[in-house]
PDB file of N, CA and C in Angstrom:
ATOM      1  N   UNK A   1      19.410   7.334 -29.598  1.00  0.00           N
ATOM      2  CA  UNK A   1      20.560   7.191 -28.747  1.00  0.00           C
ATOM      3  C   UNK A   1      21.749   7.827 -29.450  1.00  0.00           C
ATOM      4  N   UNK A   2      22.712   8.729 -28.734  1.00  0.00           N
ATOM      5  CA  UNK A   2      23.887   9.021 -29.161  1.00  0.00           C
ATOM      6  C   UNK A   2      24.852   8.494 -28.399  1.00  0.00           C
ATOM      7  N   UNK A   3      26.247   8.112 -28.840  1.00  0.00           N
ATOM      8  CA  UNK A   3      27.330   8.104 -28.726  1.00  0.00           C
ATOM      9  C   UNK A   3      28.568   8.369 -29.291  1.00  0.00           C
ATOM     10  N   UNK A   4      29.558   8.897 -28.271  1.00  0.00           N
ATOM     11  CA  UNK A   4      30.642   9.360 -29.252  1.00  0.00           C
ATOM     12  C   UNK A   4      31.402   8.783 -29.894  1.00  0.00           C
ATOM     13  N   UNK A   5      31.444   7.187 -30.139  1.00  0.00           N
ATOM     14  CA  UNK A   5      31.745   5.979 -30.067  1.00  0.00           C
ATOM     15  C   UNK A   5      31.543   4.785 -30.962  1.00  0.00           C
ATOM     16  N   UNK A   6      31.260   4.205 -31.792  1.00  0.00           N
ATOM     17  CA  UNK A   6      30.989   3.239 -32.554  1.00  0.00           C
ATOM     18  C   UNK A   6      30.824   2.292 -31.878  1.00  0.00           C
ATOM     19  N   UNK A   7      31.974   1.609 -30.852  1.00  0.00           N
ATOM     20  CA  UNK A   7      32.115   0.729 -29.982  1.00  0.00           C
ATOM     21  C   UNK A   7      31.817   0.743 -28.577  1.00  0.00           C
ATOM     22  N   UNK A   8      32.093   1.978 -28.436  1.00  0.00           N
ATOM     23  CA  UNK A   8      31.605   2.000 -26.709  1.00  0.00           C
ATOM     24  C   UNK A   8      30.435   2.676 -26.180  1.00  0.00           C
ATOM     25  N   UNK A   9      29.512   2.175 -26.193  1.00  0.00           N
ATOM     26  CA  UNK A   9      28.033   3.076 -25.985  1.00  0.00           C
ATOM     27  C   UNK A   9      28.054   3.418 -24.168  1.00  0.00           C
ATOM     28  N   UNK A  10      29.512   3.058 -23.239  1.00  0.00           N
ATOM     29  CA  UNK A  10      29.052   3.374 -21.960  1.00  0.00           C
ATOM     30  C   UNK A  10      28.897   5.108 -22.554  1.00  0.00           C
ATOM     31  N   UNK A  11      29.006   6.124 -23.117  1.00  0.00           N
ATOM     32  CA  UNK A  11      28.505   7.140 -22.588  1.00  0.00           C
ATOM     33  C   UNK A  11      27.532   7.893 -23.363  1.00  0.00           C
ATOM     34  N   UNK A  12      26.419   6.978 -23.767  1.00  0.00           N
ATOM     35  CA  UNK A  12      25.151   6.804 -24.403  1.00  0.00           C
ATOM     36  C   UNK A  12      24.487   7.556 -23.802  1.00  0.00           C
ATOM     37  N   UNK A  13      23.893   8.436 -24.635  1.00  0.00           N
ATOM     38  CA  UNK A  13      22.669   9.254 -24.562  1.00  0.00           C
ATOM     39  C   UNK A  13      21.562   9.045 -24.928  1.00  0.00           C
ATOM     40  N   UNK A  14      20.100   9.088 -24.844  1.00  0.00           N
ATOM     41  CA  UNK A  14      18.807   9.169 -25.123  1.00  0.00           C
ATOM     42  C   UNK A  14      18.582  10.190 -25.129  1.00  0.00           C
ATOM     43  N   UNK A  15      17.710  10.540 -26.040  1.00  0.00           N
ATOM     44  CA  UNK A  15      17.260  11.477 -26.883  1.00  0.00           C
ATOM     45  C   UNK A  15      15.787  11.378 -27.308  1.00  0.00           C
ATOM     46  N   UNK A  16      14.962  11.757 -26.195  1.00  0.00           N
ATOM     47  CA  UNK A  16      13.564  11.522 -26.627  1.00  0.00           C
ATOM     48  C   UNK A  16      12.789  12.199 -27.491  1.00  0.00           C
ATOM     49  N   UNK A  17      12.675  11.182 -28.543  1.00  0.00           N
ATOM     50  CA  UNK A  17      12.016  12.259 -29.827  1.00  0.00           C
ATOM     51  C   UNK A  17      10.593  13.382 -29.568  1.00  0.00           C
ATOM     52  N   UNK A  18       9.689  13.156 -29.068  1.00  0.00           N
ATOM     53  CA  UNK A  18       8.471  13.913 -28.922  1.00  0.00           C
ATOM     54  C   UNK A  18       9.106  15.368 -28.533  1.00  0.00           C
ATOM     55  N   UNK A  19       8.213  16.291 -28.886  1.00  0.00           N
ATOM     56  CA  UNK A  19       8.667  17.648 -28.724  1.00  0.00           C
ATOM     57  C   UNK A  19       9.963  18.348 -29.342  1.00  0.00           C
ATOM     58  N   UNK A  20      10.055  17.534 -30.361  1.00  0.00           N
ATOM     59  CA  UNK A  20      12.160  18.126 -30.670  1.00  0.00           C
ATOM     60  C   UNK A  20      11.602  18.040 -32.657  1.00  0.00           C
ATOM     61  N   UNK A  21      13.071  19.391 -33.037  1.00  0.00           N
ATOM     62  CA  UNK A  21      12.587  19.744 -34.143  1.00  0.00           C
ATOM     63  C   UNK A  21      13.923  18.729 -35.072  1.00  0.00           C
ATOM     64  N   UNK A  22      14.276  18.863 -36.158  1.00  0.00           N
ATOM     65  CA  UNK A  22      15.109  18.406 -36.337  1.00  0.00           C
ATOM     66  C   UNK A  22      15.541  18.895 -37.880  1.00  0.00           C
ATOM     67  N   UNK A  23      16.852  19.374 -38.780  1.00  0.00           N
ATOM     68  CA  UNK A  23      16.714  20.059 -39.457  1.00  0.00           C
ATOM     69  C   UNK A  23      18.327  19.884 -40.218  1.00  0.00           C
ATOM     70  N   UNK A  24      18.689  20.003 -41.054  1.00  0.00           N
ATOM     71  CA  UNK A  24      19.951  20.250 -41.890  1.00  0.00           C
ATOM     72  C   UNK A  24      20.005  21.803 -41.604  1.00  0.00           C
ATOM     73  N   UNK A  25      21.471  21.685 -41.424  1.00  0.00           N
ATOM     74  CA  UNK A  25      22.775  22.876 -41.394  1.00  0.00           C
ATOM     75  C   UNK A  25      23.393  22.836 -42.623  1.00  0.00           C
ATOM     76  N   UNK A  26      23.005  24.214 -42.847  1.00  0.00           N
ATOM     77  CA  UNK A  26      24.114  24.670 -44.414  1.00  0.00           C
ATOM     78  C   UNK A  26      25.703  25.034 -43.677  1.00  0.00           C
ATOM     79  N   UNK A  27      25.990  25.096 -42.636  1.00  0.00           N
ATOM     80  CA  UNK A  27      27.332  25.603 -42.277  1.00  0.00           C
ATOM     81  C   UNK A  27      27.456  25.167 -41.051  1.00  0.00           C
ATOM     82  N   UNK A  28      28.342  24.617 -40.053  1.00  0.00           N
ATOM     83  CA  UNK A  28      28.338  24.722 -38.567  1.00  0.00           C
ATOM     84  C   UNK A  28      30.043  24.559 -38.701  1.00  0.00           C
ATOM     85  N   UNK A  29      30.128  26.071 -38.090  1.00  0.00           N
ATOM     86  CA  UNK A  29      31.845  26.193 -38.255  1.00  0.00           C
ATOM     87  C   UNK A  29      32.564  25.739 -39.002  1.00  0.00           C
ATOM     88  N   UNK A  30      32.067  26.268 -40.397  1.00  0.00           N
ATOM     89  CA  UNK A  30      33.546  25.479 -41.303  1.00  0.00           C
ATOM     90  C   UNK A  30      33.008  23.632 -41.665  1.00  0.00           C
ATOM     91  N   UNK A  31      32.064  23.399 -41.390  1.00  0.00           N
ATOM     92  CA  UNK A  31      31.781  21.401 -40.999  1.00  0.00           C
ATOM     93  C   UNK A  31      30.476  22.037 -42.404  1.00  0.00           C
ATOM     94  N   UNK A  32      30.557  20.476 -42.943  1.00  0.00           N
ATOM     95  CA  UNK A  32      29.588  20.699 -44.159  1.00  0.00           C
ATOM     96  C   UNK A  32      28.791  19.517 -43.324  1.00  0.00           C
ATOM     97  N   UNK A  33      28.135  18.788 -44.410  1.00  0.00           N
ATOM     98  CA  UNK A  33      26.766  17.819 -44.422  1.00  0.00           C
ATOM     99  C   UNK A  33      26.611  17.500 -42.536  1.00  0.00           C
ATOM    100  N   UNK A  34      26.062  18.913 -42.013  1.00  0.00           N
ATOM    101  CA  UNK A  34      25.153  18.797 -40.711  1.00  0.00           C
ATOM    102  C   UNK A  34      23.817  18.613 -40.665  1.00  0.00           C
ATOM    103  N   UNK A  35      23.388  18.294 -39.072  1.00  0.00           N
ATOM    104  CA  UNK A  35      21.990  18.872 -38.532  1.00  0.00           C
ATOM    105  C   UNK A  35      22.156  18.327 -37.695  1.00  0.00           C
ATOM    106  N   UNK A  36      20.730  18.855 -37.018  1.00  0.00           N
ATOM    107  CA  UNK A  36      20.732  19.252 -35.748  1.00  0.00           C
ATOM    108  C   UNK A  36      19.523  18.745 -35.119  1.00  0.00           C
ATOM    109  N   UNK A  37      19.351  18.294 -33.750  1.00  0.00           N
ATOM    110  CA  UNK A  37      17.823  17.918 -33.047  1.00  0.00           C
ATOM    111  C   UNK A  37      17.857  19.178 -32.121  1.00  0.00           C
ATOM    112  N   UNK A  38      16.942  19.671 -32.325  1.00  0.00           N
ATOM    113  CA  UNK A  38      16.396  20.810 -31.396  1.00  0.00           C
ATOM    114  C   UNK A  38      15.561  20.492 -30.082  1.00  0.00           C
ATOM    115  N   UNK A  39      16.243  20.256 -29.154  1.00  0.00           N
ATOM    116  CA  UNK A  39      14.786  19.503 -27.965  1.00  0.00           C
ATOM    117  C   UNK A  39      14.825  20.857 -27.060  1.00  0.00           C
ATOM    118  N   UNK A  40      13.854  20.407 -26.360  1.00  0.00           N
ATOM    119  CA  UNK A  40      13.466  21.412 -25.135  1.00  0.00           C
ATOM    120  C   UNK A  40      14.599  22.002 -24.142  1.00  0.00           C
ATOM    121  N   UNK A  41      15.450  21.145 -24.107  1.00  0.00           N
ATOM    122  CA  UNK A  41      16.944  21.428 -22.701  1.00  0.00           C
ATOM    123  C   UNK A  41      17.776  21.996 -23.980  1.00  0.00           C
ATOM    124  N   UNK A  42      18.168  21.032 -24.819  1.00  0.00           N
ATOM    125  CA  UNK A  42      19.641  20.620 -25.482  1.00  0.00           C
ATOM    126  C   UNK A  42      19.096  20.991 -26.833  1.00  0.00           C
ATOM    127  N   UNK A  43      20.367  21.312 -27.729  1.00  0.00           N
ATOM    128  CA  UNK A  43      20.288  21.595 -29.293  1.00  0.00           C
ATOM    129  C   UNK A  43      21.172  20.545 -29.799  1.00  0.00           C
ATOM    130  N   UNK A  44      21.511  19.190 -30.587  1.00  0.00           N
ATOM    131  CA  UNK A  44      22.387  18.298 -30.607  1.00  0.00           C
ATOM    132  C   UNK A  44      22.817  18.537 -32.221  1.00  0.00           C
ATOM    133  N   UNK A  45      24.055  19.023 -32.150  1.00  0.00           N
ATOM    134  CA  UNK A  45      24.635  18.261 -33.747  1.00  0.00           C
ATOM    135  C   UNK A  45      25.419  17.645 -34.215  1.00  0.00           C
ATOM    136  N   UNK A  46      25.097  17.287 -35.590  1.00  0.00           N
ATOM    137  CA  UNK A  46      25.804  15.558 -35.852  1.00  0.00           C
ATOM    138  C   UNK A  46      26.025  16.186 -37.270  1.00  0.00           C
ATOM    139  N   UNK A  47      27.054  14.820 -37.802  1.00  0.00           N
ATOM    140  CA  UNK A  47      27.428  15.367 -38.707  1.00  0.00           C
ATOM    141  C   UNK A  47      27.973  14.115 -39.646  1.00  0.00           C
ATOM    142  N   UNK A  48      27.544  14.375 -41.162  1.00  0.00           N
ATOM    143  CA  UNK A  48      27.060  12.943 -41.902  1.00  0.00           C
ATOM    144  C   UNK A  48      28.304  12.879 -43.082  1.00  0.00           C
ATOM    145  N   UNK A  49      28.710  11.886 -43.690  1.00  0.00           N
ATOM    146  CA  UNK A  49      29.972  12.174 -44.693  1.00  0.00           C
ATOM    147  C   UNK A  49      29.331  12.978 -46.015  1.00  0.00           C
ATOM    148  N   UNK A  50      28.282  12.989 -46.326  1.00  0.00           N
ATOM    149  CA  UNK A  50      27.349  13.069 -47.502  1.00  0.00           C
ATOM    150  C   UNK A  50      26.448  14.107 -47.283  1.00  0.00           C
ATOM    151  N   UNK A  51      25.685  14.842 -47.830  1.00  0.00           N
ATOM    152  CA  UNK A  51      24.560  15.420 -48.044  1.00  0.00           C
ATOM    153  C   UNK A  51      23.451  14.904 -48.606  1.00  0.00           C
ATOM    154  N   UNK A  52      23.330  13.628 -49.040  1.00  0.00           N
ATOM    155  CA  UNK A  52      22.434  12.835 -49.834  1.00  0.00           C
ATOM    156  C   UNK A  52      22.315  12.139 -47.979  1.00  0.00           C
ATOM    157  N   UNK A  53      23.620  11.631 -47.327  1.00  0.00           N
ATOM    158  CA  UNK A  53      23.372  11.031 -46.169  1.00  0.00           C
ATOM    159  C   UNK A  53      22.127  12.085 -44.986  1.00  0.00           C
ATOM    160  N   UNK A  54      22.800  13.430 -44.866  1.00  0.00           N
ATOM    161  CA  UNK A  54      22.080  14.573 -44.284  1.00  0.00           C
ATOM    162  C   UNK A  54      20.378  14.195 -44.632  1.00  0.00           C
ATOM    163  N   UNK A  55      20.179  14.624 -45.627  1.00  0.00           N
ATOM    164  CA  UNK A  55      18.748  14.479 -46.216  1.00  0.00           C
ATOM    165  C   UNK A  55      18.027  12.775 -45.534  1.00  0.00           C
ATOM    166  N   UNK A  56      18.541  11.932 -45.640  1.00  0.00           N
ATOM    167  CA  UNK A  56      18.543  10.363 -45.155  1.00  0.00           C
ATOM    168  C   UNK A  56      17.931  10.651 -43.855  1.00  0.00           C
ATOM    169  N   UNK A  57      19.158  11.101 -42.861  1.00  0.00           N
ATOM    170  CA  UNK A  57      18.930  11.340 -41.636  1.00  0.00           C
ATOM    171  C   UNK A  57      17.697  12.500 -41.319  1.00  0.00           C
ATOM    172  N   UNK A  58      17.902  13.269 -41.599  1.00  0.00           N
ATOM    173  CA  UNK A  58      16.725  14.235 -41.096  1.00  0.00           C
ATOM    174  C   UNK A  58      14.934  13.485 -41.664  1.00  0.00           C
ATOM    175  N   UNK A  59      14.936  12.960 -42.801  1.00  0.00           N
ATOM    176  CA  UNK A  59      13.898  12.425 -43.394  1.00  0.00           C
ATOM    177  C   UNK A  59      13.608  11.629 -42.213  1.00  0.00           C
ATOM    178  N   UNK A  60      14.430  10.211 -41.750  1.00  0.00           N
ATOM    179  CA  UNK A  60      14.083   9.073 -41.162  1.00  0.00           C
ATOM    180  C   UNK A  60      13.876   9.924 -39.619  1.00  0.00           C
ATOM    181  N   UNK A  61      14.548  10.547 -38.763  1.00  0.00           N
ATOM    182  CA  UNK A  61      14.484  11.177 -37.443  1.00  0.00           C
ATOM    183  C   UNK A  61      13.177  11.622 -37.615  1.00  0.00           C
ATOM    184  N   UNK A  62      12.823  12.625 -38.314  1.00  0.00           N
ATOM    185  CA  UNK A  62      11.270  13.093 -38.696  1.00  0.00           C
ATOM    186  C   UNK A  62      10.227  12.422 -38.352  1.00  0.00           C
ATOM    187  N   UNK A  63      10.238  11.160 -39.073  1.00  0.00           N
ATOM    188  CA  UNK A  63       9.546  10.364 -39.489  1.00  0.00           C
ATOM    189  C   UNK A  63       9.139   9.366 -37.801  1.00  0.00           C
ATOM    190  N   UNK A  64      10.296   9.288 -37.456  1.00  0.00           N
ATOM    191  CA  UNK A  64      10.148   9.194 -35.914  1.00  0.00           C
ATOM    192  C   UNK A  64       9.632   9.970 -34.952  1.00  0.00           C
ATOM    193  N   UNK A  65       9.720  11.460 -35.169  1.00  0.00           N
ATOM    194  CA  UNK A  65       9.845  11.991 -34.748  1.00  0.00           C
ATOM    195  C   UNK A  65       7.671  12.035 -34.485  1.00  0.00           C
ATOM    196  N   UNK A  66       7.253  12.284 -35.639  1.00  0.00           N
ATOM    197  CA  UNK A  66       5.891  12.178 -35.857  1.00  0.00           C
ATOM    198  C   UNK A  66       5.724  10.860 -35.398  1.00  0.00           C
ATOM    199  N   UNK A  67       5.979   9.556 -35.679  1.00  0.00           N
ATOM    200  CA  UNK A  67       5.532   8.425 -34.874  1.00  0.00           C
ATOM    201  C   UNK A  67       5.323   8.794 -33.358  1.00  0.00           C
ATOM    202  N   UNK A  68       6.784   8.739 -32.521  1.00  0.00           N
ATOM    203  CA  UNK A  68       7.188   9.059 -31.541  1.00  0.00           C
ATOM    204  C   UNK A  68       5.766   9.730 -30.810  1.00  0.00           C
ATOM    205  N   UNK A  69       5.168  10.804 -31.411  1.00  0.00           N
ATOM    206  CA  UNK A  69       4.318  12.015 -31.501  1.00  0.00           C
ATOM    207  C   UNK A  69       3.091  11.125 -31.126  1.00  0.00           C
ATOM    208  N   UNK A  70       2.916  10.626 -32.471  1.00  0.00           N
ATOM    209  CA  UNK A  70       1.188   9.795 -32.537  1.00  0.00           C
ATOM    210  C   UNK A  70       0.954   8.863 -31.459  1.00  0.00           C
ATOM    211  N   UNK A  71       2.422   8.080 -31.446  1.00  0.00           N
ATOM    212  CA  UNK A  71       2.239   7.361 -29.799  1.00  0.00           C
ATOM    213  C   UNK A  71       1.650   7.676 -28.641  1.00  0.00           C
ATOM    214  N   UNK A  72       2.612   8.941 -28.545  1.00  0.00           N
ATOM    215  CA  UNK A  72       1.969   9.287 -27.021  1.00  0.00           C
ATOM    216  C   UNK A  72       0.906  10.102 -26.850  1.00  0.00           C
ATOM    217  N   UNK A  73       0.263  10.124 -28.257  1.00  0.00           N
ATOM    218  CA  UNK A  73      -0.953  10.597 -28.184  1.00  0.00           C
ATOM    219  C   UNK A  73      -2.214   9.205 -28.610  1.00  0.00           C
ATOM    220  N   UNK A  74      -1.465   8.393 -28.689  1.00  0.00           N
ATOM    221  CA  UNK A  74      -2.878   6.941 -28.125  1.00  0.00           C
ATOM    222  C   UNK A  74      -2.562   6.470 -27.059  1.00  0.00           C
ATOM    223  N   UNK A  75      -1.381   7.082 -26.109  1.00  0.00           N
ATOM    224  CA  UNK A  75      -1.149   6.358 -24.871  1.00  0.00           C
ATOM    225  C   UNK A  75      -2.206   7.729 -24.176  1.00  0.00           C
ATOM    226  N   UNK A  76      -2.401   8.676 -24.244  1.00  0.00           N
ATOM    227  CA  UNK A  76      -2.876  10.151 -23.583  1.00  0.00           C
ATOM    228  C   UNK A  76      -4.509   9.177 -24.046  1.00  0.00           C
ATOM    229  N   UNK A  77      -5.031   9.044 -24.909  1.00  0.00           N
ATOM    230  CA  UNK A  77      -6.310   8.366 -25.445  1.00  0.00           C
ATOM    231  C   UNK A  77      -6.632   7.051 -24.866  1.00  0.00           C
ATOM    232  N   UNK A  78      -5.948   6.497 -24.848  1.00  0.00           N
ATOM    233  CA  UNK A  78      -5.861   5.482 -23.963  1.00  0.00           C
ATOM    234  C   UNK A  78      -6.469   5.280 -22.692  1.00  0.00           C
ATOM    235  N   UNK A  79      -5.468   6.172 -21.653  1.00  0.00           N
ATOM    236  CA  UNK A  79      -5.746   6.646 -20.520  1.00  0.00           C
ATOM    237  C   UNK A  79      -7.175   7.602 -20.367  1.00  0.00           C
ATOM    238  N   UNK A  80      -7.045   8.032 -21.043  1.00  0.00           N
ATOM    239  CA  UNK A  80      -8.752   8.888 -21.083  1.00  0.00           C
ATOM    240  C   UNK A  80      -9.551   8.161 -21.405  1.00  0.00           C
ATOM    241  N   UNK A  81      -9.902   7.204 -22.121  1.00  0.00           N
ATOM    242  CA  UNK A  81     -10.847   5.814 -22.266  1.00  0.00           C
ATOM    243  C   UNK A  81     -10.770   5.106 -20.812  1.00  0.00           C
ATOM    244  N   UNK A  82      -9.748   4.725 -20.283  1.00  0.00           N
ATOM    245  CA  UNK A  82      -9.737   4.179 -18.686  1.00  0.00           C
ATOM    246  C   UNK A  82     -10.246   4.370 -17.756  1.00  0.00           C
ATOM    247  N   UNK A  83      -9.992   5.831 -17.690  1.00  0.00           N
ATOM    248  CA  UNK A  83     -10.461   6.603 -16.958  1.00  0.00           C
ATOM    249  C   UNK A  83     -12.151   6.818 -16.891  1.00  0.00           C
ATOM    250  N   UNK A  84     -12.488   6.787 -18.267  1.00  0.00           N
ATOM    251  CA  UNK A  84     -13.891   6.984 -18.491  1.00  0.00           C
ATOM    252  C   UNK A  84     -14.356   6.173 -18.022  1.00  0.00           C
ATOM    253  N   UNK A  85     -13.968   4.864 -18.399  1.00  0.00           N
ATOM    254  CA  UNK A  85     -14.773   3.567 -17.798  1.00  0.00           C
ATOM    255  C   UNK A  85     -14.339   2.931 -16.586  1.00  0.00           C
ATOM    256  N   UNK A  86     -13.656   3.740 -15.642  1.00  0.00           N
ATOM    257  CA  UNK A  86     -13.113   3.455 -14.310  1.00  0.00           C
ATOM    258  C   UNK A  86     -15.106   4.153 -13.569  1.00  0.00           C
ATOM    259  N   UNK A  87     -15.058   5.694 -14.524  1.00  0.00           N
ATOM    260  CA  UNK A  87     -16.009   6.569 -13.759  1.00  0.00           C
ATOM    261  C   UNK A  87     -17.374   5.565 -14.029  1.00  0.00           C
ATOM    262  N   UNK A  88     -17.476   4.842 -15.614  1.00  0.00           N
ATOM    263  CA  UNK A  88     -18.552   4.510 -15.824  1.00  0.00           C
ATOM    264  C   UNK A  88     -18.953   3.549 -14.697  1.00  0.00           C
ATOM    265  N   UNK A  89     -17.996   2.587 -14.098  1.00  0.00           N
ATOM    266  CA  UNK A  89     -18.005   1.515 -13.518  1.00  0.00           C
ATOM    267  C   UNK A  89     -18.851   1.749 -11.868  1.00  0.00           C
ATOM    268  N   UNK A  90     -17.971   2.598 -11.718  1.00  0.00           N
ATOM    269  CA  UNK A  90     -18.198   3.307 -10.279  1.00  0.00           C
ATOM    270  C   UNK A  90     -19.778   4.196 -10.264  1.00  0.00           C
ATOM    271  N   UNK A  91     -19.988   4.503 -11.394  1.00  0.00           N
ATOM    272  CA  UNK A  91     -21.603   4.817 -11.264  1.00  0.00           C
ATOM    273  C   UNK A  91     -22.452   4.283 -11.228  1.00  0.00           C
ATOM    274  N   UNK A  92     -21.553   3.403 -12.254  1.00  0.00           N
ATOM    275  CA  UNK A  92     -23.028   2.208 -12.197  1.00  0.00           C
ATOM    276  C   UNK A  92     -23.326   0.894 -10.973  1.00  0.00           C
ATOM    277  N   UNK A  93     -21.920   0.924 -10.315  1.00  0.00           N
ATOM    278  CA  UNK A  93     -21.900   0.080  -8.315  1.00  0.00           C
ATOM    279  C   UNK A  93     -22.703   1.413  -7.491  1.00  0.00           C
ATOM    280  N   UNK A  94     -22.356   2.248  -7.804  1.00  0.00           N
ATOM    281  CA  UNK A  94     -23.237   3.074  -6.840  1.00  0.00           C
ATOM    282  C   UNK A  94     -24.846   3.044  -7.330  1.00  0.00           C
ATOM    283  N   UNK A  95     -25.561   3.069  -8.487  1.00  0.00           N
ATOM    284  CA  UNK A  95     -26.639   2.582  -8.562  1.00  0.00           C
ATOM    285  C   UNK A  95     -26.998   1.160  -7.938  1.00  0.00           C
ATOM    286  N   UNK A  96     -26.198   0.634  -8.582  1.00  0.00           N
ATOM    287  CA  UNK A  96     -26.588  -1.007  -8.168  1.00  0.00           C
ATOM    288  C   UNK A  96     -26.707  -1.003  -6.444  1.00  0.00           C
ATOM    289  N   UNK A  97     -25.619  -0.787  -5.965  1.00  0.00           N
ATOM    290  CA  UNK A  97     -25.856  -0.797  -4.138  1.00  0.00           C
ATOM    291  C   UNK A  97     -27.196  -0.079  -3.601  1.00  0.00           C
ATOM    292  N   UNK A  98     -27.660   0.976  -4.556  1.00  0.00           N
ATOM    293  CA  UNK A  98     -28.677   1.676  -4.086  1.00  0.00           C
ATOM    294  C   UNK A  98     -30.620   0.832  -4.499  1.00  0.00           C
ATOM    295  N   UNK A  99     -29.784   0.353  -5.581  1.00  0.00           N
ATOM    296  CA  UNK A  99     -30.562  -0.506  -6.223  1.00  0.00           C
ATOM    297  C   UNK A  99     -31.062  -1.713  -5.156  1.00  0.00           C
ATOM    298  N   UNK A 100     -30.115  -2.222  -4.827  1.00  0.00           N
ATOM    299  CA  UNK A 100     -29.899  -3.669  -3.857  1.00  0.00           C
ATOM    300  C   UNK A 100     -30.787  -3.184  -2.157  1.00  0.00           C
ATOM    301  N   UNK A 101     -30.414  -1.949  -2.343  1.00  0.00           N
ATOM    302  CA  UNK A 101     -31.136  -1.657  -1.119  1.00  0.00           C
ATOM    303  C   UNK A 101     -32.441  -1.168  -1.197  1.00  0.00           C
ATOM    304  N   UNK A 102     -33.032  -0.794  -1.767  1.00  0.00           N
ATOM    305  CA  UNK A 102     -34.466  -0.438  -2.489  1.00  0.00           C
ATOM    306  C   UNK A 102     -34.990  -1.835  -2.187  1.00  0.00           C
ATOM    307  N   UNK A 103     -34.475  -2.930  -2.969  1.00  0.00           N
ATOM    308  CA  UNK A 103     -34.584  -3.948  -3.310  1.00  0.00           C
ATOM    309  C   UNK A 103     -34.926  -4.759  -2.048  1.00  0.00           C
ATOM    310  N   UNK A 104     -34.192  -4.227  -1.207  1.00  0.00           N
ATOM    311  CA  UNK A 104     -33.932  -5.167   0.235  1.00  0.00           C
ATOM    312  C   UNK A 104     -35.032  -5.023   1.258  1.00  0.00           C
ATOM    313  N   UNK A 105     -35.811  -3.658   1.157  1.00  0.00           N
ATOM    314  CA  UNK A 105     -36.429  -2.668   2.200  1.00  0.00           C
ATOM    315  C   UNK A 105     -37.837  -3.494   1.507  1.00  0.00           C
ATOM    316  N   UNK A 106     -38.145  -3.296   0.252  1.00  0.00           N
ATOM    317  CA  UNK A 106     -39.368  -3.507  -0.195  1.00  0.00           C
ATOM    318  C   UNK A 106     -39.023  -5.003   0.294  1.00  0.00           C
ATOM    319  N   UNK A 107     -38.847  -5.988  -0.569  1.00  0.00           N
ATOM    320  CA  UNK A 107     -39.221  -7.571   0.039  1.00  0.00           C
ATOM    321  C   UNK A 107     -38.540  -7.773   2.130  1.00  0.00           C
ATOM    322  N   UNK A 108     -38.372  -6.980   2.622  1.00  0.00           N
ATOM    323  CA  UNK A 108     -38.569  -7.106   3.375  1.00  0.00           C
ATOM    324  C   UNK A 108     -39.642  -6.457   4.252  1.00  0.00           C
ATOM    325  N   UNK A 109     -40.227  -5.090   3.886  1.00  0.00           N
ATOM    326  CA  UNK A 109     -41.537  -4.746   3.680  1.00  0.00           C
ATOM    327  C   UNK A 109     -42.682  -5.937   3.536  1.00  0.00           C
ATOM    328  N   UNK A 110     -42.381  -6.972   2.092  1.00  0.00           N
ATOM    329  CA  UNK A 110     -43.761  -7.774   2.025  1.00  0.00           C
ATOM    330  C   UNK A 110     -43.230  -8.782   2.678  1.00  0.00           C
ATOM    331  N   UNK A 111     -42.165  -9.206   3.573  1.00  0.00           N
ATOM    332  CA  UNK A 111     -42.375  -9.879   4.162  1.00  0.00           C
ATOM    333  C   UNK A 111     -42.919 -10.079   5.411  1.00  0.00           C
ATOM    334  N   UNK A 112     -42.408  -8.319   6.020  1.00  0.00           N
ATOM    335  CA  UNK A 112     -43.138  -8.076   7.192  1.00  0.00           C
ATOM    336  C   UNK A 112     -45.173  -8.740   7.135  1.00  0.00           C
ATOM    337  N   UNK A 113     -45.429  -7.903   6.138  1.00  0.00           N
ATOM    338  CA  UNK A 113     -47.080  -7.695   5.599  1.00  0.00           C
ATOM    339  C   UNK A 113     -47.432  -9.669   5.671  1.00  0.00           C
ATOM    340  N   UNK A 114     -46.704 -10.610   5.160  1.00  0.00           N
ATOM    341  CA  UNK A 114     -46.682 -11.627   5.064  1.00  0.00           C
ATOM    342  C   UNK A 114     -47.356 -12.683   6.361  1.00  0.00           C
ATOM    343  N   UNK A 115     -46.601 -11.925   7.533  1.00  0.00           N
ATOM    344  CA  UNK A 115     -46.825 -12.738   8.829  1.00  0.00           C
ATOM    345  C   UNK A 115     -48.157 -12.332   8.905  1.00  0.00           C
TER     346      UNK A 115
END
């Protein structure tokens, strides 16, 4: 989340980490201890009192950044396991119904034979 604000987050931004690079600036106009999130739309930069702070920030964003990553790749795994066993499910009611009816024809077969 960004804001321009300490106190007032009404004009709060999200900033979804997956897909975005993130990196220290040796210069951005004259401004020392930068960097920057690189996403797909937007390029965002911020700017830290420190260079020991810089290094902090880009380390920990990263670090999210790869979480962020691994997530939505066990939510993508996830869903493909579901899915699998949505198909497994459904193959195996369509045996069974076919099953049930096999099932139904013959004992009603020996029951006919019966009378």
């Amino acid at each position: 989340m960004h804001c321009l604000s300490n106190t007032d987050h009404g004009d709060a931004i999200y900033i979804k980490l997956t897909q975005n690079n993130v990196a220290p600036i040796r210069d951005l106009d004259g401004l020392r201890h930068c960097f920057e999130i690189d996403t797909p739309r937007d390029v965002w930069h911020f700017r830290a009192k420190t260079e020991e702070e810089v290094t902090l920030w880009v380390a920990i964003i990263k670090r999210n950044i790869l979480l962020a990553s691994e997530n939505e790749k066990f939510h993508l795994a996830e869903r493909m396991i579901e899915d699998g066993q949505r198909q497994i499910c459904s193959r195996d009611e369509k045996i069974l119904i076919r099953s049930m009816a096999s099932l139904e024809g013959l004992l009603s077969t020996h029951a006919g034979a019966d009378r």
